[in-house]
PDB file of N, CA and C in Angstrom:
ATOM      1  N   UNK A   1     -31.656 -14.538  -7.475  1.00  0.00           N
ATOM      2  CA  UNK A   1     -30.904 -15.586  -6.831  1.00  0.00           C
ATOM      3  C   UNK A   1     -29.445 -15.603  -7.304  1.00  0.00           C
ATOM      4  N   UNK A   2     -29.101 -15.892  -8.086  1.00  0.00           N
ATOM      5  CA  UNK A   2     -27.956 -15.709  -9.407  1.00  0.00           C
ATOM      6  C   UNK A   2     -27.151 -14.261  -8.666  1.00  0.00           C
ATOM      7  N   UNK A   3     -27.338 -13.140  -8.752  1.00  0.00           N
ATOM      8  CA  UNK A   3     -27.372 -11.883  -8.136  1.00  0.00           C
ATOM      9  C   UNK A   3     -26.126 -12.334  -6.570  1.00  0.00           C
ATOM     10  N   UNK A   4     -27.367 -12.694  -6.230  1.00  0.00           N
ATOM     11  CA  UNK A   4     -26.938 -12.774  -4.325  1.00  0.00           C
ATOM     12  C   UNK A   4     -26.087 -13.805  -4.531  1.00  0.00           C
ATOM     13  N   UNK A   5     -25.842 -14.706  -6.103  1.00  0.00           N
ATOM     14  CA  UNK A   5     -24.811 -15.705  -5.016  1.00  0.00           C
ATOM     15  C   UNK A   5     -23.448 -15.305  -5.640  1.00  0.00           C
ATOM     16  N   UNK A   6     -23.351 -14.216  -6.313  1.00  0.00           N
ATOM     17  CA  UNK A   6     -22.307 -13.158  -7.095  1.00  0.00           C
ATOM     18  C   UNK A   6     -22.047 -12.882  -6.176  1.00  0.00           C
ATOM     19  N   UNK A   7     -22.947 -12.131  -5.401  1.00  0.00           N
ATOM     20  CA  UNK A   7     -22.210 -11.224  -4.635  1.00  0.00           C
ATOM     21  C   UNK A   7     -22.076 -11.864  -3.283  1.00  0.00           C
ATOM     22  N   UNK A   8     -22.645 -12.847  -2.868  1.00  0.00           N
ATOM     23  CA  UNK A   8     -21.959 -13.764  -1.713  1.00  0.00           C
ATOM     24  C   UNK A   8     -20.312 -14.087  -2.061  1.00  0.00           C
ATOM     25  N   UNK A   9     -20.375 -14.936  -3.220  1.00  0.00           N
ATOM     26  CA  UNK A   9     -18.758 -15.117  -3.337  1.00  0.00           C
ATOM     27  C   UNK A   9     -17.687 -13.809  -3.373  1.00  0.00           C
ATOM     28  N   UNK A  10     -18.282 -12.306  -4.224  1.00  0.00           N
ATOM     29  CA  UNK A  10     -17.471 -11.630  -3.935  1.00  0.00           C
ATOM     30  C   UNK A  10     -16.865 -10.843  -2.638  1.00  0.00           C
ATOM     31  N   UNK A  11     -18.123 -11.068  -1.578  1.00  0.00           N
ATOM     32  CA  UNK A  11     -17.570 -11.289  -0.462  1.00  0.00           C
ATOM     33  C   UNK A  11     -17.007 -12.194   0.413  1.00  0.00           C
ATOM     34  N   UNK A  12     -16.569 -13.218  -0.059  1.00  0.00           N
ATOM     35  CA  UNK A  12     -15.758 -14.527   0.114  1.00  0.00           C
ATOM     36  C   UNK A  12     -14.465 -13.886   0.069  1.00  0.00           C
ATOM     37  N   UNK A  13     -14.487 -13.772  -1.123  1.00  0.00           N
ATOM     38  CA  UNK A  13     -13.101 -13.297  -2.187  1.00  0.00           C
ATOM     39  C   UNK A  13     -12.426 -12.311  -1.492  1.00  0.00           C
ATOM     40  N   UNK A  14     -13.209 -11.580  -0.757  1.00  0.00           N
ATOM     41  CA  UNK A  14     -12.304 -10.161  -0.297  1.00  0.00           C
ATOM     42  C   UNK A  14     -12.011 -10.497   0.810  1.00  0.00           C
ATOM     43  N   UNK A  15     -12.947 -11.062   1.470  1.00  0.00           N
ATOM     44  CA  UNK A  15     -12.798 -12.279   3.097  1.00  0.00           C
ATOM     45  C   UNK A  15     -11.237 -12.628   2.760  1.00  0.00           C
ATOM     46  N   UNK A  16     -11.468 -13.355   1.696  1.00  0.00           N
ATOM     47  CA  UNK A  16      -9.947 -14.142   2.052  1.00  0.00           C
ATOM     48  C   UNK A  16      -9.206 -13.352   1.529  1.00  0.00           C
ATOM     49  N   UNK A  17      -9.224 -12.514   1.021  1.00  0.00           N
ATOM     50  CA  UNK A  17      -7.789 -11.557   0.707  1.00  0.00           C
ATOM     51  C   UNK A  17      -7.178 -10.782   1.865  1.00  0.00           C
ATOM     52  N   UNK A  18      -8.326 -10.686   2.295  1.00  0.00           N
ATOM     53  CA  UNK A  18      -8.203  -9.428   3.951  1.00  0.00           C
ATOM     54  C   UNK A  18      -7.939 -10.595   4.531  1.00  0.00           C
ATOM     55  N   UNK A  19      -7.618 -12.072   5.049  1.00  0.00           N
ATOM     56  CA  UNK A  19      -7.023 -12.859   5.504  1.00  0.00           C
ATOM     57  C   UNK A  19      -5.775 -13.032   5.542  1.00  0.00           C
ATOM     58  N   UNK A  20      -5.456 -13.617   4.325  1.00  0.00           N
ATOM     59  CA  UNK A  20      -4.381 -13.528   3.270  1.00  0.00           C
ATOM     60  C   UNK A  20      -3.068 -12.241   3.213  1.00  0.00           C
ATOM     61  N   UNK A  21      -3.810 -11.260   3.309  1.00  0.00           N
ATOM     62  CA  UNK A  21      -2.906 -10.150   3.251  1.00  0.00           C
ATOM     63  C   UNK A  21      -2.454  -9.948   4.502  1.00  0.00           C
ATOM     64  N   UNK A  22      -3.334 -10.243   5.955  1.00  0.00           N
ATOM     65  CA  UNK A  22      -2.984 -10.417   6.962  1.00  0.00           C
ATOM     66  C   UNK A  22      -1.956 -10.780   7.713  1.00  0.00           C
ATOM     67  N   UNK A  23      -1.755 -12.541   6.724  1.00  0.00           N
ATOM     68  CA  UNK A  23      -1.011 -13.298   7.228  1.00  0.00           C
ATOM     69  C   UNK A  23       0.392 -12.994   6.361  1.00  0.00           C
ATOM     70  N   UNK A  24       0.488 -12.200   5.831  1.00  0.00           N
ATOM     71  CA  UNK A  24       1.838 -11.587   5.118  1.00  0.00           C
ATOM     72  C   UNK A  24       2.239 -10.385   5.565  1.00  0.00           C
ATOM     73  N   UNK A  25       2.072 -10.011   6.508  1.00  0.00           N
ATOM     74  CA  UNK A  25       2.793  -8.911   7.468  1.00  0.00           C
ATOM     75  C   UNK A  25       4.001  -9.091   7.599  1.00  0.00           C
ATOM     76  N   UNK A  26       5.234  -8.274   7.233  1.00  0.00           N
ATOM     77  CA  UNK A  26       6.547  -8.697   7.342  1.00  0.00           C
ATOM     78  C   UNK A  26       7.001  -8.784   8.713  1.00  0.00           C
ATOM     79  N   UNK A  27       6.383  -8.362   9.755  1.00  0.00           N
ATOM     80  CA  UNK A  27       6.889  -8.683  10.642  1.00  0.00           C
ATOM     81  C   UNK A  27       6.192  -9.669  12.063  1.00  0.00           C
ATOM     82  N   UNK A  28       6.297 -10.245  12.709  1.00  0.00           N
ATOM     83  CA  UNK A  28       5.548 -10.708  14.045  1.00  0.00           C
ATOM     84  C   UNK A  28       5.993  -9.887  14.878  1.00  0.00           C
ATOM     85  N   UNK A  29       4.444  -9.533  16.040  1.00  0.00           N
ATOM     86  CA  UNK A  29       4.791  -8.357  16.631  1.00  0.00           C
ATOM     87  C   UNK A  29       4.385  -8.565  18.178  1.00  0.00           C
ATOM     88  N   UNK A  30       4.996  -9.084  19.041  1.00  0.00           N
ATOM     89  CA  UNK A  30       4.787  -9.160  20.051  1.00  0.00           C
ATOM     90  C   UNK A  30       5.055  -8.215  21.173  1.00  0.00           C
ATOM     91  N   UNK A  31       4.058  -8.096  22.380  1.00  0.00           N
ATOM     92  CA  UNK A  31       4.393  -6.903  23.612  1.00  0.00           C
ATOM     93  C   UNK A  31       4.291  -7.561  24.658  1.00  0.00           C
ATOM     94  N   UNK A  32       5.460  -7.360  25.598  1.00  0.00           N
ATOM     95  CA  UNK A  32       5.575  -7.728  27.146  1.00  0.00           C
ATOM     96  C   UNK A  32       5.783  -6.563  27.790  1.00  0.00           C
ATOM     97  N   UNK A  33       5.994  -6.422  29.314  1.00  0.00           N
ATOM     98  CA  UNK A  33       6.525  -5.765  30.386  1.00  0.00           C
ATOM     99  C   UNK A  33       7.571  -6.424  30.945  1.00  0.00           C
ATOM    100  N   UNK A  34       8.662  -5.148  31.004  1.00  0.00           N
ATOM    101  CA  UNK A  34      10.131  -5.627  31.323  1.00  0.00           C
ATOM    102  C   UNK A  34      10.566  -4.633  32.449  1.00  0.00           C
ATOM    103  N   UNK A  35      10.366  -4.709  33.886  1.00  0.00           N
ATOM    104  CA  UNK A  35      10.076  -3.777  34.539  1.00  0.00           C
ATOM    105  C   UNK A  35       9.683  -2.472  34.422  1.00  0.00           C
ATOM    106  N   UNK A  36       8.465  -2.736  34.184  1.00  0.00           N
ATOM    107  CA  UNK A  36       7.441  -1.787  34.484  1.00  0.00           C
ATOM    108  C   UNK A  36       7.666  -1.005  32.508  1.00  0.00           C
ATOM    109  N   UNK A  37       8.400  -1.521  31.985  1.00  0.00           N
ATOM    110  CA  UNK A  37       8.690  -0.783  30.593  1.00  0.00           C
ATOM    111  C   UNK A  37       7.445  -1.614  30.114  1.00  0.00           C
ATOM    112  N   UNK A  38       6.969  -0.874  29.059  1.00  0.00           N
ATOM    113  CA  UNK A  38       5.899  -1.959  27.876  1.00  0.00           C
ATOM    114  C   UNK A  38       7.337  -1.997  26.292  1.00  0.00           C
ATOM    115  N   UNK A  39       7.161  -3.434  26.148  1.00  0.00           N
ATOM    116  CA  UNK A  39       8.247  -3.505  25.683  1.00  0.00           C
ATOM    117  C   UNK A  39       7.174  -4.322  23.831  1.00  0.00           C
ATOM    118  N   UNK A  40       8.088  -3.569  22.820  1.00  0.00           N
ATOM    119  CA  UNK A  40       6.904  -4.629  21.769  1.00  0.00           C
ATOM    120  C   UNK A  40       8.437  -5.125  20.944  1.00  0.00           C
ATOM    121  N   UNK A  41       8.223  -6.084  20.788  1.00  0.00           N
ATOM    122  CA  UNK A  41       9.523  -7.254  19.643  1.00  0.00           C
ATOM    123  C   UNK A  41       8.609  -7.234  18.386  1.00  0.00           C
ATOM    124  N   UNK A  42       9.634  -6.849  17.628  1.00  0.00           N
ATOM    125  CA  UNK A  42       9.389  -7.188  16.596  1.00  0.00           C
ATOM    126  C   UNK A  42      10.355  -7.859  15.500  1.00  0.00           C
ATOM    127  N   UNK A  43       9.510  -9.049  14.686  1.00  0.00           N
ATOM    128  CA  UNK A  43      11.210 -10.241  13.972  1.00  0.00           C
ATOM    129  C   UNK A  43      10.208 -10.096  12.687  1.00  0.00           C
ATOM    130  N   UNK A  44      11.420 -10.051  11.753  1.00  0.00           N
ATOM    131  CA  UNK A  44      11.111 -10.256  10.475  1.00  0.00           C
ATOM    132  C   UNK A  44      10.204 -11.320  10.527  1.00  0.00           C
ATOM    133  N   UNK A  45       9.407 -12.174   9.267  1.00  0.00           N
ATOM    134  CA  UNK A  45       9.252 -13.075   9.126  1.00  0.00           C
ATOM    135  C   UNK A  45       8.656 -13.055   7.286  1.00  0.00           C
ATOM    136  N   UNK A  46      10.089 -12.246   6.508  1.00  0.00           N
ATOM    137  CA  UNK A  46       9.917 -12.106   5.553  1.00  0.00           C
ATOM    138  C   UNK A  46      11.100 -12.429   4.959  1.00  0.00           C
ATOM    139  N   UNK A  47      11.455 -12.467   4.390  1.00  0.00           N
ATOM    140  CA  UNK A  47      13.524 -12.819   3.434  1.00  0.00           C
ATOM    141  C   UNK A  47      13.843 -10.971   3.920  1.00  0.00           C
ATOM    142  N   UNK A  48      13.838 -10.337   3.396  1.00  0.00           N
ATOM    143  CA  UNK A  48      14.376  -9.115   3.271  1.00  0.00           C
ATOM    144  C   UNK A  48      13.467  -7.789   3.714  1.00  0.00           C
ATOM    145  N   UNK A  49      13.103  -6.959   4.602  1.00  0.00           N
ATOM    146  CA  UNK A  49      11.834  -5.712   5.057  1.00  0.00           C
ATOM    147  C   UNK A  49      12.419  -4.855   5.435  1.00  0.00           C
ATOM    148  N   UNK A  50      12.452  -3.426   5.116  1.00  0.00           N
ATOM    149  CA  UNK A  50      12.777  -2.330   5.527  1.00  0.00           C
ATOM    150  C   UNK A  50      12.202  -1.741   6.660  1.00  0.00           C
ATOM    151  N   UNK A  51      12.138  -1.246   7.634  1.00  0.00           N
ATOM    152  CA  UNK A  51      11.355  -0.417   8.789  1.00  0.00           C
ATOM    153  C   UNK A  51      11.461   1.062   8.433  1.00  0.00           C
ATOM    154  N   UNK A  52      10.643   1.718   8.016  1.00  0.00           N
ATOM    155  CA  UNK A  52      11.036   3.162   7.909  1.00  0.00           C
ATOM    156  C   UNK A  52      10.569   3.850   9.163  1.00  0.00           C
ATOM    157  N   UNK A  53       9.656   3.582   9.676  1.00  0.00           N
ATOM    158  CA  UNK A  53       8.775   4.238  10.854  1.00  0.00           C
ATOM    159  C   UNK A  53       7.912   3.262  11.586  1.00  0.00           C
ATOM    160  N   UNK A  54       7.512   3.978  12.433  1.00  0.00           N
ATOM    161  CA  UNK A  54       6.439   2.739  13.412  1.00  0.00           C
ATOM    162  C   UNK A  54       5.767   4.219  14.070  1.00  0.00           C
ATOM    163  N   UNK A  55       4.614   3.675  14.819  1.00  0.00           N
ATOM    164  CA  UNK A  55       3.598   4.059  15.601  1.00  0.00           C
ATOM    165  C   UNK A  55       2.868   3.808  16.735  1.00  0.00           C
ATOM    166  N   UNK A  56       2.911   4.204  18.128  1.00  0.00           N
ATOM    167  CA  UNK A  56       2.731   2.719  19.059  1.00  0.00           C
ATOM    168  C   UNK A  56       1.170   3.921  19.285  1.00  0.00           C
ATOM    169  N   UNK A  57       0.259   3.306  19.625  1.00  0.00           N
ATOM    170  CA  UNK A  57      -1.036   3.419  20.090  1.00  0.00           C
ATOM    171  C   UNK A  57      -1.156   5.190  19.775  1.00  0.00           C
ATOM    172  N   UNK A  58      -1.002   5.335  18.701  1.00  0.00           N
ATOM    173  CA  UNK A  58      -1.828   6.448  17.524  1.00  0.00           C
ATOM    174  C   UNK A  58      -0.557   7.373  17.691  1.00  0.00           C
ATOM    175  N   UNK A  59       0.576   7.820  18.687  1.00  0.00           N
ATOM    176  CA  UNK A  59       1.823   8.598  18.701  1.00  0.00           C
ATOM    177  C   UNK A  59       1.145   9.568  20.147  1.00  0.00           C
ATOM    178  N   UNK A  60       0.114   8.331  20.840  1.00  0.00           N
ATOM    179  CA  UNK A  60      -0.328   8.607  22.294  1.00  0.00           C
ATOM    180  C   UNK A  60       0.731   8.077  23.317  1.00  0.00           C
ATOM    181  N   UNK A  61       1.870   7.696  23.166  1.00  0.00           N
ATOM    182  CA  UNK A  61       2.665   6.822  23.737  1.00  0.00           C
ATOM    183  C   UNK A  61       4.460   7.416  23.591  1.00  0.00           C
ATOM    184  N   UNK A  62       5.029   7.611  24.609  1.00  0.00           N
ATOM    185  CA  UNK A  62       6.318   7.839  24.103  1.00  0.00           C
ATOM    186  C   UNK A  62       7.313   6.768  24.139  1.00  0.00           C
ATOM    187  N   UNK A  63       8.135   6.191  22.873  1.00  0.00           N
ATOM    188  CA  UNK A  63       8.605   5.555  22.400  1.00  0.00           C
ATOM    189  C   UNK A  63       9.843   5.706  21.989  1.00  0.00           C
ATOM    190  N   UNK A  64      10.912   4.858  21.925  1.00  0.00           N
ATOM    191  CA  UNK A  64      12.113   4.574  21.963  1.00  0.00           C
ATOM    192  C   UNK A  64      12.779   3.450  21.318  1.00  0.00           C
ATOM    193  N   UNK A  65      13.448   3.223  19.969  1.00  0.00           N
ATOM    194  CA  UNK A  65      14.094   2.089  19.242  1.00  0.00           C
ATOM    195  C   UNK A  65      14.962   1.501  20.544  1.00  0.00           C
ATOM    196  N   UNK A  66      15.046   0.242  20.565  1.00  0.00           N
ATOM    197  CA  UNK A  66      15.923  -0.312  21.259  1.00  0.00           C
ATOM    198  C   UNK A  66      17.421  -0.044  20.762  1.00  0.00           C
ATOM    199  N   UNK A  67      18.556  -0.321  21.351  1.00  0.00           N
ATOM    200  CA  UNK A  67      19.427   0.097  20.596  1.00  0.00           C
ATOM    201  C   UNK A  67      19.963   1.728  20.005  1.00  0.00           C
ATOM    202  N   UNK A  68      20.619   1.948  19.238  1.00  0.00           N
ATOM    203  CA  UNK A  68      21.373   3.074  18.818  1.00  0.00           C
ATOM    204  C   UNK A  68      21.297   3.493  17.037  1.00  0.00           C
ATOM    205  N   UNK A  69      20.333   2.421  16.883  1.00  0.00           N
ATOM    206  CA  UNK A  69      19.859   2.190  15.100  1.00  0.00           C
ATOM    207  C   UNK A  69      18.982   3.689  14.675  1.00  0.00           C
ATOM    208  N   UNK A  70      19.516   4.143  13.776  1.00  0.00           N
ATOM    209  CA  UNK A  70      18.566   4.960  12.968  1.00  0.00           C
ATOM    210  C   UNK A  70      18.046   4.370  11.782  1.00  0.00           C
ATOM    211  N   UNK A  71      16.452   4.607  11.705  1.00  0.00           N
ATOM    212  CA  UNK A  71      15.937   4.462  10.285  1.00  0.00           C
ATOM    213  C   UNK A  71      16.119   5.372   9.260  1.00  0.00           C
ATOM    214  N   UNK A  72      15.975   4.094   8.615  1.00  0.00           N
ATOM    215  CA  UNK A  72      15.321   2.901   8.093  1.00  0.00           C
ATOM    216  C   UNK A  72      16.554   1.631   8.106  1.00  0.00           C
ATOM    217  N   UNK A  73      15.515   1.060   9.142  1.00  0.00           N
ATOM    218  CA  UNK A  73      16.841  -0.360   9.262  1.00  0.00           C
ATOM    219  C   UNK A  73      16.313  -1.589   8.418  1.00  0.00           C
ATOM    220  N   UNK A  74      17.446  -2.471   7.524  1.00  0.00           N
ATOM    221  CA  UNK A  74      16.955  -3.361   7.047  1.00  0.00           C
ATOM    222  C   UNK A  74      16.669  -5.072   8.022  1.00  0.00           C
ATOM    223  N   UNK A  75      15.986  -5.918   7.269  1.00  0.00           N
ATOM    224  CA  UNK A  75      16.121  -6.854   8.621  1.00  0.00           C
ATOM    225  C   UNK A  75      16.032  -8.017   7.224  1.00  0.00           C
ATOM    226  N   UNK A  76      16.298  -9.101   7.952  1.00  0.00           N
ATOM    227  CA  UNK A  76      16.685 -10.752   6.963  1.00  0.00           C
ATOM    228  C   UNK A  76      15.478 -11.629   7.643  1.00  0.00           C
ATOM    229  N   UNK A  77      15.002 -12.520   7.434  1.00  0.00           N
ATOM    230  CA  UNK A  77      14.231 -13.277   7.779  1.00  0.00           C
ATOM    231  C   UNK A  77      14.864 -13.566   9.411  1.00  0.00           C
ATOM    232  N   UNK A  78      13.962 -13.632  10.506  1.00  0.00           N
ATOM    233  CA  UNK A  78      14.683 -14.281  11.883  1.00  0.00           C
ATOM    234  C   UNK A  78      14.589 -12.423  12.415  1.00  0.00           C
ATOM    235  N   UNK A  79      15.334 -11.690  12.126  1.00  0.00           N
ATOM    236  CA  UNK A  79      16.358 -10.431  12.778  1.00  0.00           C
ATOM    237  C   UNK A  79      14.994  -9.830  13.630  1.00  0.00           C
ATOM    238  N   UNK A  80      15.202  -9.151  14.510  1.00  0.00           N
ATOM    239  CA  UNK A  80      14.212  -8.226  15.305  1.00  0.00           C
ATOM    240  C   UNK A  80      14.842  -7.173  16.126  1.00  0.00           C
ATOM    241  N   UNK A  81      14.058  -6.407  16.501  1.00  0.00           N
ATOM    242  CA  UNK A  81      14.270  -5.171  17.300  1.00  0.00           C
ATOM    243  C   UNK A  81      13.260  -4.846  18.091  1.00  0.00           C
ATOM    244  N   UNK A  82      13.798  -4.374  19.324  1.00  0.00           N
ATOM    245  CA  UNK A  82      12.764  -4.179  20.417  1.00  0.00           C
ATOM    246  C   UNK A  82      12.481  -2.155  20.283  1.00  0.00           C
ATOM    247  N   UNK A  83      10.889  -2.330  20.423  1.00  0.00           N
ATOM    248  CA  UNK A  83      10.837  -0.588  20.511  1.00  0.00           C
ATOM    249  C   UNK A  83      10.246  -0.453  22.072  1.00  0.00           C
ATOM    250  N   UNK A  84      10.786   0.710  22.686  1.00  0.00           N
ATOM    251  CA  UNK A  84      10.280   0.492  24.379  1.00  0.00           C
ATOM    252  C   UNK A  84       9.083   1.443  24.434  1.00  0.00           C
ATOM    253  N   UNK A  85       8.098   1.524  25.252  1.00  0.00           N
ATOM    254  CA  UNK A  85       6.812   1.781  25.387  1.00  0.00           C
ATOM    255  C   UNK A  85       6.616   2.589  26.585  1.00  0.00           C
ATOM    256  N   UNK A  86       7.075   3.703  26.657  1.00  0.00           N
ATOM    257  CA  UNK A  86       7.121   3.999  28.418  1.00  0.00           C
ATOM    258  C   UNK A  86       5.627   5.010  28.599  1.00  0.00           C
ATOM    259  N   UNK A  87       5.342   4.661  29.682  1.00  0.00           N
ATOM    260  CA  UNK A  87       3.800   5.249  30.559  1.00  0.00           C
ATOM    261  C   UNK A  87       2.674   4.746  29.701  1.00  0.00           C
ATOM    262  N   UNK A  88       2.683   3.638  28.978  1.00  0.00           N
ATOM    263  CA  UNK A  88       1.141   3.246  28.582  1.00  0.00           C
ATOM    264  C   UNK A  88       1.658   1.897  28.006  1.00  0.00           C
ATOM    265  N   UNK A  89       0.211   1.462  28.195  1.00  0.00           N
ATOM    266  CA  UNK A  89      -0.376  -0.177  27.834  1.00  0.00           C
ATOM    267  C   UNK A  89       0.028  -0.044  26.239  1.00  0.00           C
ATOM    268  N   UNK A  90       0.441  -1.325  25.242  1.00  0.00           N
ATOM    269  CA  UNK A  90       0.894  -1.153  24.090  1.00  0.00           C
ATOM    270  C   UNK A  90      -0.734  -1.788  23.663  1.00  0.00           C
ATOM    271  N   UNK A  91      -1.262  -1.437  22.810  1.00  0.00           N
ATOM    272  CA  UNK A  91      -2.858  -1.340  22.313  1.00  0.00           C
ATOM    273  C   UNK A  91      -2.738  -1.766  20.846  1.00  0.00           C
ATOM    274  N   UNK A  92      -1.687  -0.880  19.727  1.00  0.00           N
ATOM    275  CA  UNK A  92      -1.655  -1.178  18.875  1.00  0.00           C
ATOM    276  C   UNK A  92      -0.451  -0.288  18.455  1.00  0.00           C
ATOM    277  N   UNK A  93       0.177  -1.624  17.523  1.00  0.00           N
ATOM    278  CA  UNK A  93       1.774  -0.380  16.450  1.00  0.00           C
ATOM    279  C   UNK A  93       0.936  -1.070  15.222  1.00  0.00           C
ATOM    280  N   UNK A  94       1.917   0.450  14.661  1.00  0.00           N
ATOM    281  CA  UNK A  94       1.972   0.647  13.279  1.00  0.00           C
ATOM    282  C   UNK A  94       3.052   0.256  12.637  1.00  0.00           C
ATOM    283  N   UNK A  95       3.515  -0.330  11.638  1.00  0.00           N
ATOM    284  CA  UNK A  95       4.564   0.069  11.078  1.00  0.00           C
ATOM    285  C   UNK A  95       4.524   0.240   9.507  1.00  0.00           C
ATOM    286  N   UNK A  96       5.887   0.817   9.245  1.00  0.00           N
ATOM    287  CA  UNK A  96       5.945   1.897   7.839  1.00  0.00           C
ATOM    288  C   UNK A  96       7.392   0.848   7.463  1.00  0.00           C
ATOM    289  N   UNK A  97       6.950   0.476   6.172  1.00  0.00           N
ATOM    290  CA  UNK A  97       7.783  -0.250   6.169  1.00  0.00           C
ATOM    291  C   UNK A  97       7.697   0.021   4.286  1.00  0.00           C
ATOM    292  N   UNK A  98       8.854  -0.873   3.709  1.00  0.00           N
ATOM    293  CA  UNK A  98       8.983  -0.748   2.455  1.00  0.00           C
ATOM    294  C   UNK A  98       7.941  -1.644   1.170  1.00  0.00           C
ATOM    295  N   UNK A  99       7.653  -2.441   2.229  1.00  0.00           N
ATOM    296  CA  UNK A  99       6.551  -3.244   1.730  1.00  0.00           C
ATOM    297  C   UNK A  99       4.744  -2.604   1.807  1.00  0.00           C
ATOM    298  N   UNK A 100       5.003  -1.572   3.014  1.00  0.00           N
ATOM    299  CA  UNK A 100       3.814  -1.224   2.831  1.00  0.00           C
ATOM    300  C   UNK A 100       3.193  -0.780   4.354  1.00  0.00           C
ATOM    301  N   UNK A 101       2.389  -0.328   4.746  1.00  0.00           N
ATOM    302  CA  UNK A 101       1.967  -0.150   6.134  1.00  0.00           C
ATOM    303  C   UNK A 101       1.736  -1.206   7.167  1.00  0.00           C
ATOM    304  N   UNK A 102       1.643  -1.353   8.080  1.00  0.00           N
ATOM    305  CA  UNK A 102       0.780  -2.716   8.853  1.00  0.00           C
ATOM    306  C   UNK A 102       0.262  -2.017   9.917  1.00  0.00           C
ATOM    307  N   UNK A 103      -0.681  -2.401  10.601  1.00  0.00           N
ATOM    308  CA  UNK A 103      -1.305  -2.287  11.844  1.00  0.00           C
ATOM    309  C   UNK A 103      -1.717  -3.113  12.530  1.00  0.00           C
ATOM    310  N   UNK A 104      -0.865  -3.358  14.284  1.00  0.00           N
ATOM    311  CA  UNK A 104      -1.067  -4.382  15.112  1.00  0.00           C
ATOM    312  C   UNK A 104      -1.700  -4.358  15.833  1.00  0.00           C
ATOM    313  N   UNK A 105      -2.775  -5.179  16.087  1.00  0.00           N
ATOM    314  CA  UNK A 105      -3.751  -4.669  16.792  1.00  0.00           C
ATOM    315  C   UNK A 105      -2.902  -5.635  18.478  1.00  0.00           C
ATOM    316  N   UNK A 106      -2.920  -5.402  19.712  1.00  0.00           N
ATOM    317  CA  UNK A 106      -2.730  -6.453  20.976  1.00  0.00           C
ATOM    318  C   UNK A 106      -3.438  -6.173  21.798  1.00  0.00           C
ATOM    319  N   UNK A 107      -3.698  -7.155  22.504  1.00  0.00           N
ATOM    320  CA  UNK A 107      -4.269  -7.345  23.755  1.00  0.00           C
ATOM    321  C   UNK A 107      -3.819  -6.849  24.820  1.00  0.00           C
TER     322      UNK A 107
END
């Protein structure tokens, strides 16, 4: 009994870390269509995050920084950049960042 309720909480514990770590993604990552483009925004929502790279639906997708920016761009809490998505549905990005990897999953 003792046993199982160890290891119930230590799967609590990791529950909420894999929550937790979730909700500290440096960036919010949203995708629209902007004629006929699949368009994904992405805004800090950290003080200070580097972008070194990104990934839109596994590097099945050809992709384009908005803008004239080469990485690795820095960003301030608020700042964002649009990456454009042309001939496919945006499914999921990646990004490579200085803090660490992320993966977005969308609808």
């Amino acid at each position: 009994m003792k046993k199982s309720l160890r290891i119930l909480a230590l799967i609590s514990a990791i529950s909420a870390c894999t929550a937790s770590y979730a909700g500290e993604a440096p960036f919010d990552v949203t995708a629209h269509v902007e004629q006929g483009v699949g368009v994904v925004q992405l805004q800090a929502v950290t003080d200070q995050v580097v972008l070194t790279g990104y990934n839109i639906n596994r590097g099945n997708c050809k992709t384009k920084l908005g803008g004239i920016y080469p990485l690795p761009l820095t960003f301030k809490y608020g700042q964002g950049v649009k990456l454009f998505a042309y001939t496919c549905k945006v499914k999921e990005v990646i990004l490579n960042t200085n803090q660490g990897n992320y993966t977005y999953t969308l609808q």
